[in-house]
Protein backbone atom coordinates (compact mmCIF):
# COMPACT_ATOMS: atom_id res chain seq x y z
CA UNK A 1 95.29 158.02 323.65
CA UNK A 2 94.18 154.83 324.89
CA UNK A 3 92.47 151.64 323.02
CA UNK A 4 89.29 153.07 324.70
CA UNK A 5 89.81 156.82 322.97
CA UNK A 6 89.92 154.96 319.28
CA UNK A 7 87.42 156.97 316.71
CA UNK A 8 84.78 155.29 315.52
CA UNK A 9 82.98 155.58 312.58
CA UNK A 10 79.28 156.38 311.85
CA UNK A 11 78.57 153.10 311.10
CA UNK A 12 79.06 151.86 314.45
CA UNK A 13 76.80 154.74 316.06
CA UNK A 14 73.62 153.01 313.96
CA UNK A 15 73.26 155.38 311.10
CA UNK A 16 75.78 156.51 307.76
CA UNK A 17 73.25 159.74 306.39
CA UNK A 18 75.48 162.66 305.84
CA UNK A 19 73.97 164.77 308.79
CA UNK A 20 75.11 161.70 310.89
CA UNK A 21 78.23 161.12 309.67
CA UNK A 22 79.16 164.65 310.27
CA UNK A 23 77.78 164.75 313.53
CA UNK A 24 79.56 161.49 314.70
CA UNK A 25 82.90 161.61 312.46
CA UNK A 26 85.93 161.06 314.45
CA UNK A 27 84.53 160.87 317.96
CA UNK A 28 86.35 158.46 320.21
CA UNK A 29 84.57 155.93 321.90
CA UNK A 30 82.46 157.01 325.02
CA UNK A 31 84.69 156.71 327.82
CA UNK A 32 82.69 157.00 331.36
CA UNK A 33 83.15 160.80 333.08
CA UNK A 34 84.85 161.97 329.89
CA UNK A 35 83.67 164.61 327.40
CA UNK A 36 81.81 163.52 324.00
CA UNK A 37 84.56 165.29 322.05
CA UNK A 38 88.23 165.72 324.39
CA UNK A 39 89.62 169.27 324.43
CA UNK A 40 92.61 169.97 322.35
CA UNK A 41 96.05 168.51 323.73
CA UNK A 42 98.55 171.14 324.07
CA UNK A 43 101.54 169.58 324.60
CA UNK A 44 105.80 169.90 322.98
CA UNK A 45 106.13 166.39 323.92
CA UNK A 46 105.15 163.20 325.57
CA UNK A 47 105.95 161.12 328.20
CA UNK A 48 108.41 158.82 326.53
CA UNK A 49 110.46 156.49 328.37
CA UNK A 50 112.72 153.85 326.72
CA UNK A 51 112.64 153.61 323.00
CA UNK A 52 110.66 155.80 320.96
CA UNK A 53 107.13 153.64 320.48
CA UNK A 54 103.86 154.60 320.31
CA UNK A 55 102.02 157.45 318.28
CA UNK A 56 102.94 160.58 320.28
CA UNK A 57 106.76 161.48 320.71
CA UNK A 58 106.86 165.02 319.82
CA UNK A 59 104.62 168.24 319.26
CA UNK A 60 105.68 168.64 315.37
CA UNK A 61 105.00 165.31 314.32
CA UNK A 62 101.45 164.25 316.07
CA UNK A 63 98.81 165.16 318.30
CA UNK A 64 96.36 163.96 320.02
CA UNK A 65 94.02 166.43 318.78
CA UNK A 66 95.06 166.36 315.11
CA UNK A 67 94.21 163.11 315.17
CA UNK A 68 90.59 163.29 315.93
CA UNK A 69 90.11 166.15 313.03
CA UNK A 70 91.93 164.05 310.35
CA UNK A 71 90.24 160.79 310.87
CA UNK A 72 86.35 163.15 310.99
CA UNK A 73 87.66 164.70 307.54
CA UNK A 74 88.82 161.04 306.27
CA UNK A 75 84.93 159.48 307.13
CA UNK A 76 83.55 163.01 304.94
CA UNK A 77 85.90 162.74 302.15
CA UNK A 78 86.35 158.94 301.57
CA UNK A 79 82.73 157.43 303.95
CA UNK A 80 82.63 153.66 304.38
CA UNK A 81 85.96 153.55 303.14
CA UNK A 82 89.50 151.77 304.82
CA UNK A 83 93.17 153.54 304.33
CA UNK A 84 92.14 156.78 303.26
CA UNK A 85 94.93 158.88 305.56
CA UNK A 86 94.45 162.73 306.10
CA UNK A 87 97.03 165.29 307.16
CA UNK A 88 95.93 168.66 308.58
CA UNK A 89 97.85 171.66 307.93
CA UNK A 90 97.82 175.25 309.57
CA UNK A 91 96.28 177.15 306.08
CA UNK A 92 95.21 175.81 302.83
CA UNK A 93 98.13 176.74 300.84
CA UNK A 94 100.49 174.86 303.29
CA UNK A 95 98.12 172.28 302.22
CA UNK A 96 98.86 173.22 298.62
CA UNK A 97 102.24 173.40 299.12
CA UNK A 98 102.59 170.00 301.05
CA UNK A 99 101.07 168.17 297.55
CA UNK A 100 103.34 170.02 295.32
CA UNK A 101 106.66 170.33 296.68
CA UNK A 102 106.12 166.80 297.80
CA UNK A 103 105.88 165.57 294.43
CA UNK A 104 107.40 167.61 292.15
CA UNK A 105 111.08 167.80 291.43
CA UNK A 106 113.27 169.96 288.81
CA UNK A 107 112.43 168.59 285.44
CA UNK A 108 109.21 167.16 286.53
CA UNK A 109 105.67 169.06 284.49
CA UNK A 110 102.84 170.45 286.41
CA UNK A 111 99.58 171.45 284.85
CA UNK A 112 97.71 173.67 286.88
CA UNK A 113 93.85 176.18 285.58
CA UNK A 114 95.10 179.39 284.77
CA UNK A 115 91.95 180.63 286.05
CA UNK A 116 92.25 179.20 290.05
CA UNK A 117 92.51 180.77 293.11
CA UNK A 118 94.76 183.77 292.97
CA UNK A 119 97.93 182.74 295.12
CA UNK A 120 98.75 180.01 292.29
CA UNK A 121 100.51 182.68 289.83
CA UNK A 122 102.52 183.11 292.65
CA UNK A 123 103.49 179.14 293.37
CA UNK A 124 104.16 178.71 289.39
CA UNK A 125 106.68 181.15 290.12
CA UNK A 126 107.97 179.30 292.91
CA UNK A 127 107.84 176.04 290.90
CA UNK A 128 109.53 177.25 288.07
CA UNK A 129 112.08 178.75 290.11
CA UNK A 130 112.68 175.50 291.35
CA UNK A 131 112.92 174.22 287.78
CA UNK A 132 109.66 172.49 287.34
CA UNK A 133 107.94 173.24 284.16
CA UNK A 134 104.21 174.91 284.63
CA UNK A 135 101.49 174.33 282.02
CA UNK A 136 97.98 175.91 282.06
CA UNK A 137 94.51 176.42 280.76
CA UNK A 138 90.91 177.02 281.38
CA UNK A 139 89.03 174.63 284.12
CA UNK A 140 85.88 175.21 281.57
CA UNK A 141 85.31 173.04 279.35
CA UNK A 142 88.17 169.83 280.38
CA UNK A 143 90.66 172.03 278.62
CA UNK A 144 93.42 170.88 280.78
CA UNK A 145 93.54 167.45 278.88
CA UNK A 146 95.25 169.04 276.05
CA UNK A 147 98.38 169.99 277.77
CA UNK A 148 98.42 167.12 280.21
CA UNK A 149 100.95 164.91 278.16
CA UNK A 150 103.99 164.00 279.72
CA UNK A 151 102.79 165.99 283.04
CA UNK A 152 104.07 164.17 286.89
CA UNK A 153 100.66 166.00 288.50
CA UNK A 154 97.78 167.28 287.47
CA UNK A 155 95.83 170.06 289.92
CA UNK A 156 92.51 170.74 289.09
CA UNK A 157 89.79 173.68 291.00
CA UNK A 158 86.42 173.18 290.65
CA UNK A 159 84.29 174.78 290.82
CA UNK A 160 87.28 177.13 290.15
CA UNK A 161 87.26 180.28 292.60
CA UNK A 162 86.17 183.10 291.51
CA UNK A 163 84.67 182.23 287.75
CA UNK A 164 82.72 178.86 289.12
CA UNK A 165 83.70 176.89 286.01
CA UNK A 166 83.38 173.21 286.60
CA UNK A 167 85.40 170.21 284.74
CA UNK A 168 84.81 166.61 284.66
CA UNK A 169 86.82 165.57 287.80
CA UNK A 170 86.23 161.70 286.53
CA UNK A 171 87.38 161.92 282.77
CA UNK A 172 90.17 164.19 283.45
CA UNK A 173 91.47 161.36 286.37
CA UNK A 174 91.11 158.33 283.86
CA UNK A 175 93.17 160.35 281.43
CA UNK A 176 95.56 161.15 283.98
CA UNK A 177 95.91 157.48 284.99
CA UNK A 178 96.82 156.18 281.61
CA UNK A 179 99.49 158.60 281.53
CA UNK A 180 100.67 158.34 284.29
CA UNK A 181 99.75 161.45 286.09
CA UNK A 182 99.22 162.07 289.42
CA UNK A 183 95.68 164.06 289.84
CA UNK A 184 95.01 166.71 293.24
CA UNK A 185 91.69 168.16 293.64
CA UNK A 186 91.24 171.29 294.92
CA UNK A 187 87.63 170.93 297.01
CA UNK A 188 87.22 173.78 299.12
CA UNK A 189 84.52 175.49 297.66
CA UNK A 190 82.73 172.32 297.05
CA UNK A 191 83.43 170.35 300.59
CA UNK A 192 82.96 166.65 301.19
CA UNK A 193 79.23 167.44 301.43
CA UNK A 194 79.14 168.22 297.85
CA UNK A 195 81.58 166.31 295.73
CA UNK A 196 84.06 163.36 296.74
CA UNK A 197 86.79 163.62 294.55
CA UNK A 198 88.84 160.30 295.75
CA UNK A 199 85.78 158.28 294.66
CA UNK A 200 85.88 160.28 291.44
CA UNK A 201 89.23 159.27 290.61
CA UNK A 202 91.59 161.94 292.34
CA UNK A 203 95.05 160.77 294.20
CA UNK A 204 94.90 163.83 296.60
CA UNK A 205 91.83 165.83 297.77
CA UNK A 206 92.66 169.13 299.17
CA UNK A 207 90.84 172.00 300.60
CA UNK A 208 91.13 175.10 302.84
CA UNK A 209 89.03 174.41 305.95
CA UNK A 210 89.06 177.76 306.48
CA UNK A 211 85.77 178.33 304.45
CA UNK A 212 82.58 176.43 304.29
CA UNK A 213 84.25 173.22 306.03
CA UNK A 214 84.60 174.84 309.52
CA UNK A 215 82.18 178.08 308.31
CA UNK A 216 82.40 180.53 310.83
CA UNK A 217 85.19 182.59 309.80
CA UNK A 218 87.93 182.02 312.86
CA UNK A 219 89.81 179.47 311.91
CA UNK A 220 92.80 179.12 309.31
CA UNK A 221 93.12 174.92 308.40
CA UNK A 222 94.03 173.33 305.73
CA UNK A 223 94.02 169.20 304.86
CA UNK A 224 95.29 166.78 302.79
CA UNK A 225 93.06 163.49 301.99
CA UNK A 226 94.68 160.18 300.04
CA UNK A 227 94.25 156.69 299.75
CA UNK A 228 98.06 155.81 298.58
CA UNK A 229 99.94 155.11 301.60
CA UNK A 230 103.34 156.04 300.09
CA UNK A 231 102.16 158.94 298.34
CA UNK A 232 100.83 160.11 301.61
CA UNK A 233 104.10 158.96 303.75
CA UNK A 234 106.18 161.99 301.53
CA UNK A 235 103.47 164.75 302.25
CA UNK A 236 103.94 163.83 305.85
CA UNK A 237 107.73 164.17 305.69
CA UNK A 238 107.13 167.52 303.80
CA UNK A 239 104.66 168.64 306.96
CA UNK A 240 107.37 167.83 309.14
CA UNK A 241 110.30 169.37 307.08
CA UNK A 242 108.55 172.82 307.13
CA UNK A 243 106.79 172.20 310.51
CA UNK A 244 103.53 173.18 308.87
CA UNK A 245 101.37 171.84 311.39
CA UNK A 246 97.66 173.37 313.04
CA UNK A 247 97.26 174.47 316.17
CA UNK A 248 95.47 172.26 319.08
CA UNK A 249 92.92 174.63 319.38
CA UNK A 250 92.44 175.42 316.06
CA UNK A 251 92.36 171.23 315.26
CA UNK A 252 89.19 171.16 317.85
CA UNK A 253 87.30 174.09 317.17
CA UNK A 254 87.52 172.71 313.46
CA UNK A 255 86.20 169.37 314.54
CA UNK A 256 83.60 171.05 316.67
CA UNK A 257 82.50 173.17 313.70
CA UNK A 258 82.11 169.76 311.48
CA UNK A 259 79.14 168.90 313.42
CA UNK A 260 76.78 171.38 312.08
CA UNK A 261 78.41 171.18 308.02
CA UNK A 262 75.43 169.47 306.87
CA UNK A 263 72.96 172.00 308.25
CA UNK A 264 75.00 175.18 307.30
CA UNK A 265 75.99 173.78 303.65
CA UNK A 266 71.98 172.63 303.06
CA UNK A 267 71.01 176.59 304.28
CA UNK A 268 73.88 177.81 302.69
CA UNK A 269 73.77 176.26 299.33
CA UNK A 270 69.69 177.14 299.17
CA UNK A 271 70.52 180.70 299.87
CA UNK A 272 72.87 180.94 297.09
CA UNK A 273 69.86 179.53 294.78
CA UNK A 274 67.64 181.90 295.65
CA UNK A 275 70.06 184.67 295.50
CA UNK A 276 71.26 183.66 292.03
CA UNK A 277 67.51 182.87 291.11
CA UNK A 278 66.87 186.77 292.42
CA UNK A 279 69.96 188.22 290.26
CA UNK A 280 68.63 186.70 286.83
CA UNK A 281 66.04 189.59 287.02
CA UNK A 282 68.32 192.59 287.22
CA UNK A 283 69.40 193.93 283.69
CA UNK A 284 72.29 195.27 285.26
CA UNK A 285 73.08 192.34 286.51
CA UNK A 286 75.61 190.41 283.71
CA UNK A 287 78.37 187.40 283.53
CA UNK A 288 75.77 185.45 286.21
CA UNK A 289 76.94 182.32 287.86
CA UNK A 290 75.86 179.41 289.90
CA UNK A 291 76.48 175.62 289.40
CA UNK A 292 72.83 175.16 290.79
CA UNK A 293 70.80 177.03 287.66
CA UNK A 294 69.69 174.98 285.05
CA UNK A 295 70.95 177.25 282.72
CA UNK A 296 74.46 178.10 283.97
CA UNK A 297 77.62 176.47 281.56
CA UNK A 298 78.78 174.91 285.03
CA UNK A 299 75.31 173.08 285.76
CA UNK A 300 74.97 170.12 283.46
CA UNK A 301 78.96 168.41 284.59
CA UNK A 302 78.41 169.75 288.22
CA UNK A 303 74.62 167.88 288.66
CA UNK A 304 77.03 164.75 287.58
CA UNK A 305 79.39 164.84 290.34
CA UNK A 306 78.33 167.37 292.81
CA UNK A 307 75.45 166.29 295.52
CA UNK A 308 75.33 170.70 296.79
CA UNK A 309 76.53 173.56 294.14
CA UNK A 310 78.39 175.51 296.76
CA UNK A 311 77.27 178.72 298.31
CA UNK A 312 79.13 180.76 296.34
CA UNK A 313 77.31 183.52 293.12
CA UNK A 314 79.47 185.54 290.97
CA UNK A 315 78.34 188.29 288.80
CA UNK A 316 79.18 191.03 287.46
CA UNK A 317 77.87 194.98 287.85
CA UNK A 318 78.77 197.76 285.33
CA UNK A 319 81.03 199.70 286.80
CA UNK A 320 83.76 199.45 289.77
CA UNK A 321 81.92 202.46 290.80
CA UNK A 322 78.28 200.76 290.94
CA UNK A 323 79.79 197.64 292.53
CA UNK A 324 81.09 199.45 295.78
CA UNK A 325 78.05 201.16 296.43
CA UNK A 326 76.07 198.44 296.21
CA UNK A 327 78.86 196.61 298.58
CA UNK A 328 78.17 199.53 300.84
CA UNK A 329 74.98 199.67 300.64
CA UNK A 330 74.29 195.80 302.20
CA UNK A 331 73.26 195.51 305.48
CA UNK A 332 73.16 192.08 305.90
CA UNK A 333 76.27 191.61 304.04
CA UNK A 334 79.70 191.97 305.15
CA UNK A 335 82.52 193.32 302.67
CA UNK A 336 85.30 190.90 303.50
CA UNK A 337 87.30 188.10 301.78
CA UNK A 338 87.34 184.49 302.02
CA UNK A 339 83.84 183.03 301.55
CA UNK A 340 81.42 179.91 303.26
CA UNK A 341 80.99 181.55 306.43
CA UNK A 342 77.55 181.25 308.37
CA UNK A 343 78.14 185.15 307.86
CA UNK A 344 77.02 186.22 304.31
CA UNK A 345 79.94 187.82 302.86
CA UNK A 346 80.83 189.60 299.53
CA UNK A 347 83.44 191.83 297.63
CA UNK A 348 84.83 193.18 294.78
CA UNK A 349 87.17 190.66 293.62
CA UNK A 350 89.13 192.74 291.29
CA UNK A 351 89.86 195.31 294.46
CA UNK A 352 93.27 191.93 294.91
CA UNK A 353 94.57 192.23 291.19
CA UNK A 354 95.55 188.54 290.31
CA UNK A 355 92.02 187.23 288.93
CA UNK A 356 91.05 187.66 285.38
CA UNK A 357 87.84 189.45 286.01
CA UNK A 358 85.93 192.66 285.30
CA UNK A 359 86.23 195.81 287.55
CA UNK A 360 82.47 195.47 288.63
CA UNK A 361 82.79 191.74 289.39
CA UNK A 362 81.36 190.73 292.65
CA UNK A 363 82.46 187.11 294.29
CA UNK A 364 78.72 186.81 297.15
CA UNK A 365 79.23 183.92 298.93
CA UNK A 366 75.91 183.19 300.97
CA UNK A 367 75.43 183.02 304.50
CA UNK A 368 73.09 181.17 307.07
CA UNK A 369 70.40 183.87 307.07
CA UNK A 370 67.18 183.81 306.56
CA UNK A 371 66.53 183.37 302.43
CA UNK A 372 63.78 186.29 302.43
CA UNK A 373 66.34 188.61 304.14
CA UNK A 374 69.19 187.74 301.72
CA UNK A 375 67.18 188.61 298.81
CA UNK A 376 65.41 191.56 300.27
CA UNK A 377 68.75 192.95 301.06
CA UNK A 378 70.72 192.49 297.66
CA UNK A 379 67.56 193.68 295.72
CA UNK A 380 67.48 196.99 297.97
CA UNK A 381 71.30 197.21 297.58
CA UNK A 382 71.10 196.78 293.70
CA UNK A 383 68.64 199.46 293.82
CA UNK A 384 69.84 202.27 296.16
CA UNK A 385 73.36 201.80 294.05
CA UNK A 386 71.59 202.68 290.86
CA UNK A 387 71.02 206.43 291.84
């Protein structure tokens, strides 16, 4: 890329709102005859006579492409901000992985929720294999701050996937930092759009684009986002160890998809309200949760440090029976995994094993449809599942 393909930053385009920002984040600047946004590079290597200079030698280290996507994140995650560095990775657990096995070493302590995403039983395994002592407890409730003593990293989820409990991302990073401790936040359910953790104290934020940040459900991504140049210099050798590294095309449909975040997390996150809002008047309805109601343990840390609550409701039906007819009974409503697609999705969660959670628990993670649908459709559901 040439001087002329440079990104530039929202900021320089007249405006720094969010729904600007993510429309303009990473774009290079105009270049006459050439597309707003240039179509993914694929490409082993470069032209590279002489010595090695210049920022594109070889396939598995950069691209072109990559390069675009990482600095858009960056301006989301860190706005206004210089030397925040993001890494893209092919998943979000090679993004995981690139922050732990970067860091950690035999002998080193890792405290990690014991109620996260369900793939992390299976990485303590992994790290303790590898010698590295695992610690955990509860995200509810800042609980991890009584094991974090003594600890190289410190991983927190929240809102933790599937439960939705929420910590204090800032007073669990200033403990961290006068121990010591190196702090990762997992923000995929959140996104950029609704909490910043590097401004809230974090050393790494992480996420799985493959949810709400690209939101339409055909695209695996991951990233890493940092400020510390060094720390981010040994997840880059780990990315290039493993070769963990996205696809061109999957690098630009991402950055494609960033352009409408703001509009799909606004619909997204409303839906969830009013779906949430809907379920508090079902009796068979229990274990209700949602950041965004008043009431909810979650709401009172998450309104401190959250801008959107996610578009993600849990709850929880009598039976495993009763939950998959009502799952069968949606129309609107796909039964699949993941979640933050434009797509409203839902499923038993307890269908995996691995999460701590009632046979009738249901993870709905709310689409871009109209509100009045939504609602008319779970309500129906709820009811035709009851005879």
């Amino acid at each position: 890329m040439t001087s002329e393909s440079e990104p530039r930053s929202a900021h320089s385009v007249g405006g720094s709102g969010e729904g600007t920002r993510a429309v303009r984040a990473g774009l290079p600047e105009p270049v006459k005859n050439e597309p707003t946004l240039p179509g993914p590079v694929f490409a082993a290597h470069f032209h590279l006579p002489g010595d090695p200079t210049g920022p594109y030698t070889y396939g598995r280290d950069e691209n072109p492409t990559w390069t675009l996507l990482e600095r858009a994140i960056g301006e989301l995650e860190a706005p206004g901000q210089d030397g925040v560095e993001t890494l893209a990775f092919p998943s979000g657990m090679a993004a995981v992985s690139a922050v732990l096995f970067s860091q950690l070493r035999a002998g080193d302590v890792v405290v990690l929720p014991d109620d996260g995403y369900q793939v992390l039983p299976l990485v303590r395994e992994q790290l303790t294999a590898y010698g590295i002592e695992v610690r955990t407890a509860p995200t509810r409730g800042d609980a991890q701050l009584d094991v974090l003593d003594g600890a190289k990293l410190l991983w927190i989820e929240t809102p933790s996937n599937p439960g939705l409990d929420v910590c204090d991302i800032r007073r669990l990073a200033e403990a961290a930092r006068a121990r010591g401790t190196l702090v990762a936040v997992d923000n995929t359910l959140a996104t950029p759009l609704g909490q910043r953790p590097l401004e809230l104290g974090a050393d790494f934020s992480v996420a799985s684009g493959t949810k709400m940040l690209t939101g339409h459900g055909d695209i695996l991504l991951g990233y890493v986002s940092a400020r510390d140049a060094a720390l981010m210099a040994t997840v880059r050798r780990w990315r290039k160890i493993v070769g963990a590294i996205p696809g061109p095309m999957e690098a630009w449909l991402a950055h494609r998809s960033l352009a409408t975040l703001h509009l799909r997390a606004d619909r997204q996150n409303a839906n969830a309200l009013a779906i949430a809002e809907a379920l508090r008047t079902r009796p068979e309805v229990t274990g209700l949760r949602y950041p965004g109601l008043p009431d909810d343990p979650s709401h009172k840390v998450a309104a401190q440090q959250m801008r959107r609550f996610g578009c993600v409701v849990s709850f929880t039906l009598p039976t495993r029976a009763r939950a998959d007819l009502f799952l069968d009974a949606l129309r609107l409503v796909d039964d699949a995994t993941s979640f933050g697609g434009v797509r409203s999705t839902a499923e038993r969660r307890g269908r995996w094993g691995g999460d701590a959670v009632a046979e009738g628990f249901i993870r709905f993670s709310a689409g871009a449809e109209d509100a009045e649908d939504l609602v008319a459709d779970v309500l129906r559901a709820l009811d035709e599942s009851a005879n």
